[in-house]
C-alpha atoms as a PDB file:
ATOM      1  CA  UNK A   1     -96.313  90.419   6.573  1.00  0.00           C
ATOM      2  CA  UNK A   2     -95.117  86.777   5.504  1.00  0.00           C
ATOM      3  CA  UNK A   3     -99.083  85.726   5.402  1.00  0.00           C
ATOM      4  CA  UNK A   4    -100.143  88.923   3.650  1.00  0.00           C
ATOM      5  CA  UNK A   5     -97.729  87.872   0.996  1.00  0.00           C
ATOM      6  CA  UNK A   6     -98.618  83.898   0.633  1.00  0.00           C
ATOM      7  CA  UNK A   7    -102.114  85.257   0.531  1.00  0.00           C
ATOM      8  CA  UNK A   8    -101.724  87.203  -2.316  1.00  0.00           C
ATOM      9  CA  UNK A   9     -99.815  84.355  -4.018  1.00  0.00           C
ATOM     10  CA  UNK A  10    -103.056  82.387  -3.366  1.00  0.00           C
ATOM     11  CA  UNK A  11    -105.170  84.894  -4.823  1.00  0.00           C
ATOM     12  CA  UNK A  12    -103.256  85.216  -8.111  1.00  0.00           C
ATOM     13  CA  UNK A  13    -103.037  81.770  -8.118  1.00  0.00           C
ATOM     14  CA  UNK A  14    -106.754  80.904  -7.770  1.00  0.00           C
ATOM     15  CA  UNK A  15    -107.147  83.930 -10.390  1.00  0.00           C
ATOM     16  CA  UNK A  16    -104.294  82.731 -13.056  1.00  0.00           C
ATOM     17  CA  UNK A  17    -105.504  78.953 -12.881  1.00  0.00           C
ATOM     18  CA  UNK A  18    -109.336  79.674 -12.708  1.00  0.00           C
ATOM     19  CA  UNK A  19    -109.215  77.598  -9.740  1.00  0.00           C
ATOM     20  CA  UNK A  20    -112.891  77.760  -8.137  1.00  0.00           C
ATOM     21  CA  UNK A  21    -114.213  79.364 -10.961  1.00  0.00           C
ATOM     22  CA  UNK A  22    -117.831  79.932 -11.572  1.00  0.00           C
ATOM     23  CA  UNK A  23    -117.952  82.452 -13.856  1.00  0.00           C
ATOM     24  CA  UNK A  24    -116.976  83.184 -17.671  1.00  0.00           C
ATOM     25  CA  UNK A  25    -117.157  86.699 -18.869  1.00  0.00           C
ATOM     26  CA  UNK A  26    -116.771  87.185 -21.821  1.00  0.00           C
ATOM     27  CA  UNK A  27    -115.217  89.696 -23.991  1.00  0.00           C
ATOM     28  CA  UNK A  28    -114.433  90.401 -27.544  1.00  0.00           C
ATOM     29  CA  UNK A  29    -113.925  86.357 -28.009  1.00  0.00           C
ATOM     30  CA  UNK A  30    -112.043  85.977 -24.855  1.00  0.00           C
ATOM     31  CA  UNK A  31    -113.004  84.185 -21.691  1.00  0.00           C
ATOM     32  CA  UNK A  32    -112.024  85.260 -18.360  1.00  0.00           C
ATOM     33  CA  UNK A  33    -113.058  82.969 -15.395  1.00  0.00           C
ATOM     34  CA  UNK A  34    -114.010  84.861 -12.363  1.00  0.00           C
ATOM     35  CA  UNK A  35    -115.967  84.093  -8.557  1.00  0.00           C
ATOM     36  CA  UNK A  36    -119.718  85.324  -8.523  1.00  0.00           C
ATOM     37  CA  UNK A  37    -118.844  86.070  -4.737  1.00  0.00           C
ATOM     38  CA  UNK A  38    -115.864  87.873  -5.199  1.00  0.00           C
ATOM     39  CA  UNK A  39    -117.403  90.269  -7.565  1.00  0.00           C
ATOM     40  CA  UNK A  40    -120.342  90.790  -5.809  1.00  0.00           C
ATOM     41  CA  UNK A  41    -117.874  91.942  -2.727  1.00  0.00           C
ATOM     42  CA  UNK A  42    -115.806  94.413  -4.376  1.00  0.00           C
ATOM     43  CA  UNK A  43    -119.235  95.955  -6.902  1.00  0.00           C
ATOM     44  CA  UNK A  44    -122.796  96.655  -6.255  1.00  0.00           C
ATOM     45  CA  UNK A  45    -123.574  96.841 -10.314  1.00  0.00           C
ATOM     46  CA  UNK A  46    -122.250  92.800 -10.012  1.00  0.00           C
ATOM     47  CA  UNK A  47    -123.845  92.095  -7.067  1.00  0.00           C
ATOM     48  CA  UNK A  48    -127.376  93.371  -8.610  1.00  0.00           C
ATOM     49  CA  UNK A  49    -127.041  91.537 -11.748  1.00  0.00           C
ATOM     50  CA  UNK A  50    -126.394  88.527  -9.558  1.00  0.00           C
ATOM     51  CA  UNK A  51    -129.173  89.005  -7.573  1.00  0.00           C
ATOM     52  CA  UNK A  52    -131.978  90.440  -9.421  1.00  0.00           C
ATOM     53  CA  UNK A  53    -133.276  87.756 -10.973  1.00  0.00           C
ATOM     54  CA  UNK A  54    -132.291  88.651 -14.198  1.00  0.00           C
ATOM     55  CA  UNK A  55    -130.555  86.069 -17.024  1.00  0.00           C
ATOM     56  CA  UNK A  56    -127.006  86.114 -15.461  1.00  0.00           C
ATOM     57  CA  UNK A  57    -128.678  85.339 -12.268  1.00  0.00           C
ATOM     58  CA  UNK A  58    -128.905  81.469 -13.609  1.00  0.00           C
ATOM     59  CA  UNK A  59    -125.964  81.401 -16.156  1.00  0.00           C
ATOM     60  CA  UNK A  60    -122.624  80.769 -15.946  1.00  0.00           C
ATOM     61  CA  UNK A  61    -121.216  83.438 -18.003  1.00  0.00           C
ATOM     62  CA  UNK A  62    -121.789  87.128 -18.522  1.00  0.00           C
ATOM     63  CA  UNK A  63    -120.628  88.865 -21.725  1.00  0.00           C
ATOM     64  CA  UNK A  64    -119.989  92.214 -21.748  1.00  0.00           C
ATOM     65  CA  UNK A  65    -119.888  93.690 -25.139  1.00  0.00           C
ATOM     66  CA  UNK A  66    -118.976  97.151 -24.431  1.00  0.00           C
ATOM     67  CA  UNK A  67    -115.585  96.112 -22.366  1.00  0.00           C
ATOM     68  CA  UNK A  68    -112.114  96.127 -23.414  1.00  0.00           C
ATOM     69  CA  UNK A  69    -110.702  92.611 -23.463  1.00  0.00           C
ATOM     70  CA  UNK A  70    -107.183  93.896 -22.360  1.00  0.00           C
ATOM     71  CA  UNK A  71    -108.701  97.106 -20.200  1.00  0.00           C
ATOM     72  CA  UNK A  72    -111.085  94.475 -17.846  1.00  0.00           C
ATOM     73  CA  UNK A  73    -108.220  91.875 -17.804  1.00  0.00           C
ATOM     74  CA  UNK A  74    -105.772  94.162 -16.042  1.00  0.00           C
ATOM     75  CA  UNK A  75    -109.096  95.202 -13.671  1.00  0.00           C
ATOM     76  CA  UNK A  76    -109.423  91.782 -12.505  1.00  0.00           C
ATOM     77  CA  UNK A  77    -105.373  91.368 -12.053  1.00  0.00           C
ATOM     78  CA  UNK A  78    -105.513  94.304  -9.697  1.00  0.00           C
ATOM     79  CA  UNK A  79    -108.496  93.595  -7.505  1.00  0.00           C
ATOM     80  CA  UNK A  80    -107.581  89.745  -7.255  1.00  0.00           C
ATOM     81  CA  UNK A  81    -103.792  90.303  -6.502  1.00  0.00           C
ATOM     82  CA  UNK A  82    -104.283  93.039  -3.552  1.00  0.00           C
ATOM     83  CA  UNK A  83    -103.475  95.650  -5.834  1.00  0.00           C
ATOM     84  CA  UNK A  84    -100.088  93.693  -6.501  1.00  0.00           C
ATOM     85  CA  UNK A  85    -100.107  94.440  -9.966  1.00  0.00           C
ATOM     86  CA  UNK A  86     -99.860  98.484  -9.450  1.00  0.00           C
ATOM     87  CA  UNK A  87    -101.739 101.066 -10.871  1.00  0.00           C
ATOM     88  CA  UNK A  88     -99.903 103.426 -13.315  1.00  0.00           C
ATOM     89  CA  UNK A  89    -100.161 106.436 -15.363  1.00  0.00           C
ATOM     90  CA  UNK A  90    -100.985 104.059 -18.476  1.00  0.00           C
ATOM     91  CA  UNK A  91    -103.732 101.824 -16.946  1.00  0.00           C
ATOM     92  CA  UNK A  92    -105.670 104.590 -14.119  1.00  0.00           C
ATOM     93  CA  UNK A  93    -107.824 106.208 -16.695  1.00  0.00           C
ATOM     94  CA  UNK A  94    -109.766 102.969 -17.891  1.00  0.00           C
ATOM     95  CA  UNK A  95    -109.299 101.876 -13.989  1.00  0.00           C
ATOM     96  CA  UNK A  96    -111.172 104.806 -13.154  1.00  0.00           C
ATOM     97  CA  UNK A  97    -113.548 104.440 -15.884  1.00  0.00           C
ATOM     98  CA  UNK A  98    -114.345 100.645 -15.002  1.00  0.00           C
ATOM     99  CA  UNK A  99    -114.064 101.524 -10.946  1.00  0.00           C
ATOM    100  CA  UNK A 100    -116.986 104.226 -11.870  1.00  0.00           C
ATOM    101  CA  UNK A 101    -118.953 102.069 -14.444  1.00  0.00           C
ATOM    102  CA  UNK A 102    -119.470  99.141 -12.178  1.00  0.00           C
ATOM    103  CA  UNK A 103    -119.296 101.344  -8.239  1.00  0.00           C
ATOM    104  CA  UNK A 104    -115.982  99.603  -7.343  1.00  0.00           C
ATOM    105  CA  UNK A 105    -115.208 101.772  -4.089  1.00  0.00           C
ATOM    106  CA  UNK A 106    -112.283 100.013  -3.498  1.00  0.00           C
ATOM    107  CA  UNK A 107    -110.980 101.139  -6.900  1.00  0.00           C
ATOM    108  CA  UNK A 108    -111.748 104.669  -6.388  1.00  0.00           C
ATOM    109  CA  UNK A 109    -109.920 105.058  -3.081  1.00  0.00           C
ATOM    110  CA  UNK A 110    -106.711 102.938  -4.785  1.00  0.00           C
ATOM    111  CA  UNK A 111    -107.009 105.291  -7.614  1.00  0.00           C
ATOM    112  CA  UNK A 112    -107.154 108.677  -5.129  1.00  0.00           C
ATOM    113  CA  UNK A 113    -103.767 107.600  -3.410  1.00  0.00           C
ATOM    114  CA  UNK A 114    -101.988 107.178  -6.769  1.00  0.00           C
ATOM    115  CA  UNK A 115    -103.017 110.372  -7.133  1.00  0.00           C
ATOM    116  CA  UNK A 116    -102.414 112.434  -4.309  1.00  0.00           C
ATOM    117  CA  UNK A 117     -98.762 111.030  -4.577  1.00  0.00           C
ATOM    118  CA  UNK A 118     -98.115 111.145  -8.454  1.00  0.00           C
ATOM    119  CA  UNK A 119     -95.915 114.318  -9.448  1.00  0.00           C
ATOM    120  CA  UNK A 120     -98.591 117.359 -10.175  1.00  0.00           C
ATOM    121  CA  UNK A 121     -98.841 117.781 -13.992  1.00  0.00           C
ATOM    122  CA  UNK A 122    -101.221 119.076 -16.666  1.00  0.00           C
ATOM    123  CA  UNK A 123    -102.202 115.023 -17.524  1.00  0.00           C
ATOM    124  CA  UNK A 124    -102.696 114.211 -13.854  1.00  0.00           C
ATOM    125  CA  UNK A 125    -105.408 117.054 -13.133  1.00  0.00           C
ATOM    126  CA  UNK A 126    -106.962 116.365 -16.418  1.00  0.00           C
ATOM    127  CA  UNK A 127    -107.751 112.518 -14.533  1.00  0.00           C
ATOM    128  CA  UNK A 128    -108.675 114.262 -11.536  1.00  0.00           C
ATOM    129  CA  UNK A 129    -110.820 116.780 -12.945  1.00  0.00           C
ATOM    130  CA  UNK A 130    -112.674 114.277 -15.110  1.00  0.00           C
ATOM    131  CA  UNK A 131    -113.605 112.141 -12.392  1.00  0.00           C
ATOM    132  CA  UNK A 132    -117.332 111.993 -10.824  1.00  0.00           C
ATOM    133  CA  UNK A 133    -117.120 110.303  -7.234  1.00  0.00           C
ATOM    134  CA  UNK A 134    -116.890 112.842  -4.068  1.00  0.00           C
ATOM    135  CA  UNK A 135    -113.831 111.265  -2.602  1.00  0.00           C
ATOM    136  CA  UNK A 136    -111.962 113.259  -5.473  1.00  0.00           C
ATOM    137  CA  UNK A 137    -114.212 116.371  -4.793  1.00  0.00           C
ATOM    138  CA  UNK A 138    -110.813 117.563  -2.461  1.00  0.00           C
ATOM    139  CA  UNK A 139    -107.765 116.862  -4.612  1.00  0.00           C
ATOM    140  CA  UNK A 140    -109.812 118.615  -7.350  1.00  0.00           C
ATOM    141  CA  UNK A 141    -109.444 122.051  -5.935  1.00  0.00           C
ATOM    142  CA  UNK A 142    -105.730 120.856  -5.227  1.00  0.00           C
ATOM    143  CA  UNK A 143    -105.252 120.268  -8.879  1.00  0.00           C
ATOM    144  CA  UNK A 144    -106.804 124.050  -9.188  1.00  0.00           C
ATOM    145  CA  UNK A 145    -104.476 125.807  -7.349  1.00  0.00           C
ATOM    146  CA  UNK A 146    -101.656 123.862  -8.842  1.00  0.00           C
ATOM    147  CA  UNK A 147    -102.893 125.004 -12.178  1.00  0.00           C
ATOM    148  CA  UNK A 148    -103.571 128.582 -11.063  1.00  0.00           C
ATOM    149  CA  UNK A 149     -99.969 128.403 -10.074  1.00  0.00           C
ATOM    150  CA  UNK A 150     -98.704 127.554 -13.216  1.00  0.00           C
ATOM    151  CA  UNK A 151    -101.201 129.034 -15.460  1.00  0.00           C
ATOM    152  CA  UNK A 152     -98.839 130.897 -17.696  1.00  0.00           C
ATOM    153  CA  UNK A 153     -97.092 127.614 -18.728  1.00  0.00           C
ATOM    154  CA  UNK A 154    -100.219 126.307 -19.835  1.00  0.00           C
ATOM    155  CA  UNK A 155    -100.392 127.091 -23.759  1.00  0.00           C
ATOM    156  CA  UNK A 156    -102.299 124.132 -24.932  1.00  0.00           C
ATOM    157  CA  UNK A 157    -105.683 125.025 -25.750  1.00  0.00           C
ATOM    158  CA  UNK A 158    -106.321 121.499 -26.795  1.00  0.00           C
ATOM    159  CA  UNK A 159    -105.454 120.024 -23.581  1.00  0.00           C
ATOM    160  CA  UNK A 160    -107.827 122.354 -21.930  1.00  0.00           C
ATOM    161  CA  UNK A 161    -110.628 122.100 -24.317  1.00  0.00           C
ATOM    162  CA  UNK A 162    -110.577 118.193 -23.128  1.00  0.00           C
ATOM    163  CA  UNK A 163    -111.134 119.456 -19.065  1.00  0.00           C
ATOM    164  CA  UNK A 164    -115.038 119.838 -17.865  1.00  0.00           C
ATOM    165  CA  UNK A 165    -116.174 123.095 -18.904  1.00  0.00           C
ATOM    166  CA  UNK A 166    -116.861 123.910 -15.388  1.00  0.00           C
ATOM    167  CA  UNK A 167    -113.608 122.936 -14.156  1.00  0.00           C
ATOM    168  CA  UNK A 168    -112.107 125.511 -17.003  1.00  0.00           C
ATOM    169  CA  UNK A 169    -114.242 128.107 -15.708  1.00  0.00           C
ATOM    170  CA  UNK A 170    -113.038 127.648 -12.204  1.00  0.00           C
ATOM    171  CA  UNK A 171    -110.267 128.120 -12.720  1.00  0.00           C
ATOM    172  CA  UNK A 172    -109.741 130.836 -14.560  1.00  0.00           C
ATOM    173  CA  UNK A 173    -111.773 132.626 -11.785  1.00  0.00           C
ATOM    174  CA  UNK A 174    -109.432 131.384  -9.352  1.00  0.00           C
ATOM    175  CA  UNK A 175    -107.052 133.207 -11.278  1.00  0.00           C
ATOM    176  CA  UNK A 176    -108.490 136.277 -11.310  1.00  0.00           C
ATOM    177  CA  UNK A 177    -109.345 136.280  -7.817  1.00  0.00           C
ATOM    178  CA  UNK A 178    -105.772 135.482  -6.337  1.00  0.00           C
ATOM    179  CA  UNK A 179    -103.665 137.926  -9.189  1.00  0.00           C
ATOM    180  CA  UNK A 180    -106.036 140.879  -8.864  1.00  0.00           C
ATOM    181  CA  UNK A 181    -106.051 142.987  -6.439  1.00  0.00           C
ATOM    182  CA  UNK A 182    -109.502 144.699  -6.655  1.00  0.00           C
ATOM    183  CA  UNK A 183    -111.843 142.446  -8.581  1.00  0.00           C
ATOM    184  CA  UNK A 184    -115.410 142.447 -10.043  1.00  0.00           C
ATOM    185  CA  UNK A 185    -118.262 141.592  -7.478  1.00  0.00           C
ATOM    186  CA  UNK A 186    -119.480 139.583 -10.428  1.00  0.00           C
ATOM    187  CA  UNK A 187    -116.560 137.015 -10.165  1.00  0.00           C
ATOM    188  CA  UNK A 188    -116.843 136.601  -6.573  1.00  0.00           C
ATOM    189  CA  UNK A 189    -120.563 135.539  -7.512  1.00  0.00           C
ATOM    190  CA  UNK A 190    -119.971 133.475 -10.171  1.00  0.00           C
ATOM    191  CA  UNK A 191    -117.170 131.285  -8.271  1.00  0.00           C
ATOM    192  CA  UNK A 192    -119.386 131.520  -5.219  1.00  0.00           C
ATOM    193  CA  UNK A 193    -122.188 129.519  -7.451  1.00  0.00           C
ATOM    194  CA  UNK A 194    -119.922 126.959  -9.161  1.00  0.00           C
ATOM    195  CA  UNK A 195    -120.717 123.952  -7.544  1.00  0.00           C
ATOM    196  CA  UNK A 196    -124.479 124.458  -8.649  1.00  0.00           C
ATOM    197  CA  UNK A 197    -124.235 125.728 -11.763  1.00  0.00           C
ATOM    198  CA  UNK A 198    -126.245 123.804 -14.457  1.00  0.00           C
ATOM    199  CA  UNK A 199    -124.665 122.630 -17.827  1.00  0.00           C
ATOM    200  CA  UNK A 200    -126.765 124.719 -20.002  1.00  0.00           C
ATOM    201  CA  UNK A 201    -125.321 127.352 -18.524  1.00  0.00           C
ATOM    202  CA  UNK A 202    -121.602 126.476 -19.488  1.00  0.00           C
ATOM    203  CA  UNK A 203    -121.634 128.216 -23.116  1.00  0.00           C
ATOM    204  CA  UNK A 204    -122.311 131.478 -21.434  1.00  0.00           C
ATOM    205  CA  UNK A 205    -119.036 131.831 -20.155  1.00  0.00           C
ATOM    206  CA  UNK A 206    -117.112 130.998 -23.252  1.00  0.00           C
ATOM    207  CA  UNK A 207    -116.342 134.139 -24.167  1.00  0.00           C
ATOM    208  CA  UNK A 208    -114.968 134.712 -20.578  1.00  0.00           C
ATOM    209  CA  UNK A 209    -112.899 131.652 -20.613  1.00  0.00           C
ATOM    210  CA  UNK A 210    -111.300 132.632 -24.228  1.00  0.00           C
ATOM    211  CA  UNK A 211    -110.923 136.625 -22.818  1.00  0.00           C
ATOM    212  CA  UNK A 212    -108.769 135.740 -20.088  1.00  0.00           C
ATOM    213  CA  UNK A 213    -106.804 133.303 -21.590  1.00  0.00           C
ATOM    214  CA  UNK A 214    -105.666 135.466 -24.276  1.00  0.00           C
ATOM    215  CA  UNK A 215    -104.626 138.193 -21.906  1.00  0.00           C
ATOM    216  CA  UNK A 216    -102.752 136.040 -20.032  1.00  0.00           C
ATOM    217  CA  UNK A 217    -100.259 135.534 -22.800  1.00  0.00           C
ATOM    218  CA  UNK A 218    -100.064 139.258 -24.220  1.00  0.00           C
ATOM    219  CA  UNK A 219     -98.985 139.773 -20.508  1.00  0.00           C
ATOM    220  CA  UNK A 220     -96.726 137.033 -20.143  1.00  0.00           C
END
């Protein structure tokens, strides 16, 4: 335990100082100094643009105009420190974003235990739900039932309106399935489909969606 901990020191140290450095990114007219090696490690989009042959193969800076100066920062903090600087409910979502954006595995599966222990609420299966790697493809239909569970708390149309439209639609049939006790063939289909369905086929079940929603609170 007493080496793990001088060997994070070392890392935050090397990453504070720019000790070793041999890379400049930069961002929005900051500089952040950074190890070609290390990157390469922890992302395959890095490791590519290292190796490909293309211009930041040679150079010794990237720039990155899309990036947050503040968002990639507080990436690099978390990586380089062992995860010492924690996650949180304020930083995951661009976490996740960057983690996706650049295949940082390591980021995902950090991200997935914050998760899976965080107190279940509306916010936190809104993060789940808008993720895109498999390793979340489990805590997703968590996040359902927890939602089916509490469906007649949730009022906010807006909040809903910002889930996946498939993810909406799932669980509304969820709904009907486990609070009916004889229910259409048709729903049993439709929820037996899901995980193939095809965007363009989303605004079909709008009116569904809206239906059901708006029985739920007459019956409330």
């Amino acid at each position: 335990m007493e080496q793990n901990v001088h060997s994070n020191k070392k890392e935050e140290s090397i990453f504070e100082t720019k000790k070793f450095g041999d890379l400049t990114i930069k961002i929005e007219g900051h500089e952040l100094r950074a190890h070609r090696d290390i990157l390469s490690l922890w992302s395959s989009v890095f490791k590519k643009m290292f190796e490909s042959g293309m211009k930041e193969s040679n150079s010794d800076h990237i720039q990155l105009d899309e990036e947050n100066y503040e968002e990639f920062h507080t990436l690099l903090k978390v990586l380089y420190n062992n995860f010492e600087n924690p996650i949180t409910m304020e930083n995951i979502s661009f976490i996740l974003r960057l983690a996706d954006k650049f295949d940082i595995k390591v980021l995902n599966a950090a991200c997935l235990s914050f998760l899976e222990k965080a107190p279940k609420s509306l916010e936190i299966c809104l993060i789940i739900n808008s993720q895109k790697a498999i390793i979340f493809n489990e805590i997703k239909d968590k996040s359902l039932d927890w939602m089916v569970d509490h469906i007649k708390d949730i009022y906010d149309l807006d909040i809903l309106s910002k889930f996946p439209k498939i993810t909406v639609v799932k669980l509304f049939i969820k709904y009907k399935l486990k609070m009916q006790n004889s229910v259409d063939i048709c729903y049993q289909k439709i929820y037996s489909h899901m995980s193939n369905i095809k965007p363009h086929y989303y605004d079909s079940y709008k009116n569904f969606v809206k239906e059901t929603f708006s029985e739920l609170i007459i019956n409330k």
